[in-house]
PDB file of N, CA and C in Angstrom:
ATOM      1  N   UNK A   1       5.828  17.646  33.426  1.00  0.00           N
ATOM      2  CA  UNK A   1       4.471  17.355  32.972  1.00  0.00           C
ATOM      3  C   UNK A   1       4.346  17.663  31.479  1.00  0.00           C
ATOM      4  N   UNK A   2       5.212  19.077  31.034  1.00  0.00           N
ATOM      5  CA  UNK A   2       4.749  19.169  29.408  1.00  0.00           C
ATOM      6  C   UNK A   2       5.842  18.387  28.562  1.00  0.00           C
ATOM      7  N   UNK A   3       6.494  17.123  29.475  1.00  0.00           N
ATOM      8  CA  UNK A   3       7.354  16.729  28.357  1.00  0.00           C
ATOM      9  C   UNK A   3       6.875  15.113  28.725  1.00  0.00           C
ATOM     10  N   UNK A   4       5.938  14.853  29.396  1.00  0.00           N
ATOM     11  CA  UNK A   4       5.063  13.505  29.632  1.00  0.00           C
ATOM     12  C   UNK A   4       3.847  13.935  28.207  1.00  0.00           C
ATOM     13  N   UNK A   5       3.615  15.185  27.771  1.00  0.00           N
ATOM     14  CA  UNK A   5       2.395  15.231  27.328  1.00  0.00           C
ATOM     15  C   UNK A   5       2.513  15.360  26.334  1.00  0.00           C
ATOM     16  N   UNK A   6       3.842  15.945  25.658  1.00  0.00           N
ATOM     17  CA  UNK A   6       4.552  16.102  24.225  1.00  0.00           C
ATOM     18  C   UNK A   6       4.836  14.658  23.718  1.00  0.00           C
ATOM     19  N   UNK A   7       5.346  13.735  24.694  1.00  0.00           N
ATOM     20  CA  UNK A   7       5.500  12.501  24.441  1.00  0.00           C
ATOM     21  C   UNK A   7       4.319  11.398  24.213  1.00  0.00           C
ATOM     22  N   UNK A   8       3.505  11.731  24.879  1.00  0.00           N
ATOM     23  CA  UNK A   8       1.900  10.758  24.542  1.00  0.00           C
ATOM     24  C   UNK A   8       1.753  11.547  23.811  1.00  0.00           C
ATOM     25  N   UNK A   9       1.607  12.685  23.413  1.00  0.00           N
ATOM     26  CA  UNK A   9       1.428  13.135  22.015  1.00  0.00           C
ATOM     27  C   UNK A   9       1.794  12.544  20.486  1.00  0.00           C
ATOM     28  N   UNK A  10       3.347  12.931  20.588  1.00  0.00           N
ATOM     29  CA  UNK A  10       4.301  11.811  19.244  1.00  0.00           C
ATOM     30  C   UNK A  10       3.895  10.804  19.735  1.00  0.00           C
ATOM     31  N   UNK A  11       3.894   9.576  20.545  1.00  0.00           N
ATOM     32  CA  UNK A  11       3.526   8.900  20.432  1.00  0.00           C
ATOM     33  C   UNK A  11       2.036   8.219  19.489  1.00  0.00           C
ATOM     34  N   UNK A  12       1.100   9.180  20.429  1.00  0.00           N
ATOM     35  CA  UNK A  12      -0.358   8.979  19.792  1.00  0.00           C
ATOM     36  C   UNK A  12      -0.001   9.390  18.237  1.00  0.00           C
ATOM     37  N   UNK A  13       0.543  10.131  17.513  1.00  0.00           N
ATOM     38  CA  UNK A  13       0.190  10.803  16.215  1.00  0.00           C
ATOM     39  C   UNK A  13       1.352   9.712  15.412  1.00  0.00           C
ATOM     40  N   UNK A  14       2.425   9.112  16.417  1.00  0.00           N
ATOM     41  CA  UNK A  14       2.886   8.080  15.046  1.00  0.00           C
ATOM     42  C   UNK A  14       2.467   6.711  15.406  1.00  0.00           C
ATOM     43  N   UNK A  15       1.360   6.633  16.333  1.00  0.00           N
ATOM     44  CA  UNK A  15       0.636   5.500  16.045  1.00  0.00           C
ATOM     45  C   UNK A  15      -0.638   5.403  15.118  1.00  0.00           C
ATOM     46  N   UNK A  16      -1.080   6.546  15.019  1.00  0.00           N
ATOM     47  CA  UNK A  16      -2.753   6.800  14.134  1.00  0.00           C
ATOM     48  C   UNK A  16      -1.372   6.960  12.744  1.00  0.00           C
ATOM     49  N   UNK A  17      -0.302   7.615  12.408  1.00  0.00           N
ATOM     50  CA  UNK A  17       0.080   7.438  11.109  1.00  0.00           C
ATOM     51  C   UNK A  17       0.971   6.158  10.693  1.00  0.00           C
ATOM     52  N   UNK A  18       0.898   5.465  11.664  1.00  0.00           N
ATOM     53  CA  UNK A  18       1.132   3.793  10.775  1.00  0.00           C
ATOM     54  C   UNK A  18       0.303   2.821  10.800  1.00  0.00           C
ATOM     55  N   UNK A  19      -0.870   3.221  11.564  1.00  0.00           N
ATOM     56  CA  UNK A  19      -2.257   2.535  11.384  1.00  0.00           C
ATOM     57  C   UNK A  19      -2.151   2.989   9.620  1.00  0.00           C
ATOM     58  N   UNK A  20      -2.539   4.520   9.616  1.00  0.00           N
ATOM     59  CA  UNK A  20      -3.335   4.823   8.329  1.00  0.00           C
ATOM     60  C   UNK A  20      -2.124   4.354   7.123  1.00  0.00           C
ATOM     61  N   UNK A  21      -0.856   4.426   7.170  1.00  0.00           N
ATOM     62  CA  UNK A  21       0.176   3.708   5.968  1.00  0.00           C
ATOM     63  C   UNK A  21      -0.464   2.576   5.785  1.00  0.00           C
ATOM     64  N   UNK A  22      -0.242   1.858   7.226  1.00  0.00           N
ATOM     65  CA  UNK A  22      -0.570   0.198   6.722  1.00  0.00           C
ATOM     66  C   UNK A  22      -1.691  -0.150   6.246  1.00  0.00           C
ATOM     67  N   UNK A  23      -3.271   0.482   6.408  1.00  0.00           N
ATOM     68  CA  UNK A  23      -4.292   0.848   5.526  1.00  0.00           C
ATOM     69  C   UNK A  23      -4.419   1.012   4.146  1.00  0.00           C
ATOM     70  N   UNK A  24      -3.529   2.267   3.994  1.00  0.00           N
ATOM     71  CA  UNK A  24      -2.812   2.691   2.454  1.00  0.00           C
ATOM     72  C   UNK A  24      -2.357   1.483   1.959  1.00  0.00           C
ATOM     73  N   UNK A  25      -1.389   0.962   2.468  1.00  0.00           N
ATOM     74  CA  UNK A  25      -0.359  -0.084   1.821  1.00  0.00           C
ATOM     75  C   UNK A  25      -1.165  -0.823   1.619  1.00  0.00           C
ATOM     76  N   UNK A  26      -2.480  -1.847   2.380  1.00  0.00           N
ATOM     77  CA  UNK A  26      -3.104  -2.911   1.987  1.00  0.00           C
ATOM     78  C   UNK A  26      -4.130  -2.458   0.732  1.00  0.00           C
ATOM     79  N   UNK A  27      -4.560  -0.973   0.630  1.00  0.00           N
ATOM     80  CA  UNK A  27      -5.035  -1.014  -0.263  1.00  0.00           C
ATOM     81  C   UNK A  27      -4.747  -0.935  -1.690  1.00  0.00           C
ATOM     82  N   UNK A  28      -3.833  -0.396  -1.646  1.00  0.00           N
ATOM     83  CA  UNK A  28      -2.211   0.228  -2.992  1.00  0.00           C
ATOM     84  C   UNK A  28      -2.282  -1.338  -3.401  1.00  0.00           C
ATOM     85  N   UNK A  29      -1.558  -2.386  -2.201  1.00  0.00           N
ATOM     86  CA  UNK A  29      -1.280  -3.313  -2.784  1.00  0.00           C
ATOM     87  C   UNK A  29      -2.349  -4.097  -3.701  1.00  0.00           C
ATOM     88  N   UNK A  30      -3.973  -4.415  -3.003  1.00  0.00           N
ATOM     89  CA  UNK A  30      -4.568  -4.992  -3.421  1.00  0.00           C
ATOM     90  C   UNK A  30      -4.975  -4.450  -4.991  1.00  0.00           C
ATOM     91  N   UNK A  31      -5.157  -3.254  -4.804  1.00  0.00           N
ATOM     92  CA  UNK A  31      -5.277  -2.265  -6.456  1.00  0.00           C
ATOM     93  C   UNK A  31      -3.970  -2.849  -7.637  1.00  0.00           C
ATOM     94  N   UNK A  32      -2.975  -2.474  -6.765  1.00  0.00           N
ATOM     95  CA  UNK A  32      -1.832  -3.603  -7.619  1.00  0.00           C
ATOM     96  C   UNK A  32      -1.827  -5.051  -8.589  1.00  0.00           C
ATOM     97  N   UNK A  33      -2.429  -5.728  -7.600  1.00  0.00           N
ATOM     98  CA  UNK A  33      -2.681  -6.551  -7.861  1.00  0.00           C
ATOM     99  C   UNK A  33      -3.957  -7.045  -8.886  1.00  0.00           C
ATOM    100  N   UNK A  34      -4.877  -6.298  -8.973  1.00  0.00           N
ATOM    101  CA  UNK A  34      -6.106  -6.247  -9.873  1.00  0.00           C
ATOM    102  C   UNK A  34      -5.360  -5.630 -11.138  1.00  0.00           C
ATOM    103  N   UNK A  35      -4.669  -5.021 -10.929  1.00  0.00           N
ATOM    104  CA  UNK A  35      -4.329  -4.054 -12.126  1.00  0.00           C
ATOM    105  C   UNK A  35      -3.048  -5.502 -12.695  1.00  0.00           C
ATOM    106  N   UNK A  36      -2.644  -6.032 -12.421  1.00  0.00           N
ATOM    107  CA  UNK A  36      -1.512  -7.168 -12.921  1.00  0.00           C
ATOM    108  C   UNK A  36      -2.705  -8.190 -13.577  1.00  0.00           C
ATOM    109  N   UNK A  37      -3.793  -8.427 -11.991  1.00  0.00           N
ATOM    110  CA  UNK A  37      -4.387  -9.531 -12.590  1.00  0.00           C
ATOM    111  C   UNK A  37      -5.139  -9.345 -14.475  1.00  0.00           C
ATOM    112  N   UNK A  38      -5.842  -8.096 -14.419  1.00  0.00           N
ATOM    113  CA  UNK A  38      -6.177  -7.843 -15.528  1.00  0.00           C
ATOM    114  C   UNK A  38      -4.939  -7.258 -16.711  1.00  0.00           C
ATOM    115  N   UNK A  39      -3.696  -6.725 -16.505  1.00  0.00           N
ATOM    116  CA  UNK A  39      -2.657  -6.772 -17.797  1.00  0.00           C
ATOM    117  C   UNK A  39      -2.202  -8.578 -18.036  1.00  0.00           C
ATOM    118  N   UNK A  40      -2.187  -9.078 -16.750  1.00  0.00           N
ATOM    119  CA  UNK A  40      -1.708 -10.684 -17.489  1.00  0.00           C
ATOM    120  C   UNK A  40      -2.875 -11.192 -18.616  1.00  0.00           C
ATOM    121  N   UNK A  41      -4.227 -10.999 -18.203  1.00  0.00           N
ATOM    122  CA  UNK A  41      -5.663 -11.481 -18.822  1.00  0.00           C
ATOM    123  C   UNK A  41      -5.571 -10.681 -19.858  1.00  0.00           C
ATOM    124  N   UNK A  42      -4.962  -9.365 -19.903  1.00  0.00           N
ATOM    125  CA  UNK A  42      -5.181  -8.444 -21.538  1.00  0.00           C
ATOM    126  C   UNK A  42      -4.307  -9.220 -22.975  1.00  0.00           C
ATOM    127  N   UNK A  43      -2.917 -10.052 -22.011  1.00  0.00           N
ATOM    128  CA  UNK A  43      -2.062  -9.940 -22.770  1.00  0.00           C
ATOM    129  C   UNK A  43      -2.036 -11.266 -22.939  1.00  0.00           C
ATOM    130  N   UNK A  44      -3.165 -12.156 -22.389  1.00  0.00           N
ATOM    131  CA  UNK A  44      -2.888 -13.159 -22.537  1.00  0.00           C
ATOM    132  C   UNK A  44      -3.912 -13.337 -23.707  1.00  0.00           C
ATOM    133  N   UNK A  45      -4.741 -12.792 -23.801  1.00  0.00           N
ATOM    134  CA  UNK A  45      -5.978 -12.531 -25.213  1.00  0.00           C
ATOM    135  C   UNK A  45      -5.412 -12.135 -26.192  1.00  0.00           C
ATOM    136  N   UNK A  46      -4.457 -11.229 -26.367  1.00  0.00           N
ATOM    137  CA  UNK A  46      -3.308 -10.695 -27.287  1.00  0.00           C
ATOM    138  C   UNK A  46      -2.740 -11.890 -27.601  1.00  0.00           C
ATOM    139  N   UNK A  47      -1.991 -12.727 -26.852  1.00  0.00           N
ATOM    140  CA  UNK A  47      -0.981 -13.552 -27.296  1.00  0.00           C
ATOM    141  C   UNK A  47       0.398 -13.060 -26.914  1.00  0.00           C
ATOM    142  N   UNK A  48       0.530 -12.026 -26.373  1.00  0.00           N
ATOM    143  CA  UNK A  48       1.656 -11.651 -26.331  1.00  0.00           C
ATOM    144  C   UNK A  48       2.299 -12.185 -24.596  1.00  0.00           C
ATOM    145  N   UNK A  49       3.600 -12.646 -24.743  1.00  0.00           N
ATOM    146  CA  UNK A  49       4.124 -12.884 -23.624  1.00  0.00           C
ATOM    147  C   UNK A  49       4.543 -12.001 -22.618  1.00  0.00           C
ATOM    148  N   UNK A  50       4.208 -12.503 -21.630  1.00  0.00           N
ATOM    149  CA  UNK A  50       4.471 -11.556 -20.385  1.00  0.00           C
ATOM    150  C   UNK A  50       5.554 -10.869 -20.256  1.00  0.00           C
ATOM    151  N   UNK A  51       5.379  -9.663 -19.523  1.00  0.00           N
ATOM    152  CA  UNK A  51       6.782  -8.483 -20.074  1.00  0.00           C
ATOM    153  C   UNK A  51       7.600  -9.290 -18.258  1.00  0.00           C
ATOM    154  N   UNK A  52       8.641  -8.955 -18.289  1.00  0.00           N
ATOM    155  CA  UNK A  52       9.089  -9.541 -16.870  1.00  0.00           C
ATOM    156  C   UNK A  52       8.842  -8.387 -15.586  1.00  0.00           C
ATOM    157  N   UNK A  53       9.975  -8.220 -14.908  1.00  0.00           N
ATOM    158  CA  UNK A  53       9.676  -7.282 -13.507  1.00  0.00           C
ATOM    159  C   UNK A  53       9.556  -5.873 -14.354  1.00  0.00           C
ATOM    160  N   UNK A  54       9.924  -4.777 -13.105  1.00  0.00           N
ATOM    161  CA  UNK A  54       9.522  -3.393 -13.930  1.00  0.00           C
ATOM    162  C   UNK A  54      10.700  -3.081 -14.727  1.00  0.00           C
TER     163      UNK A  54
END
């Protein structure tokens, strides 16, 4: 019984922590992405050409 309950346990706690990553991740990414959208728009007012990957 305490190794049915240890197990719905890990279970339950690494399902609520890849809910909350994949949360994280959609939001990281979308922030990412605002933050590119506005350095392409900074640098495109500059004149200066786009820098490539990191």
């Amino acid at each position: 019984m305490s190794f049915t309950f240890a197990s719905f346990a890990v279970g339950s706690v690494l399902c609520c922590w890849t809910v909350l990553r994949c949360m994280g991740n959609e939001r990281e990414r979308r922030m990412n992405e605002v933050q590119l959208r506005l350095r392409a728009e900074s640098q495109q007012s500059e004149g200066a050409p786009p820098s490539g990957g990191h």
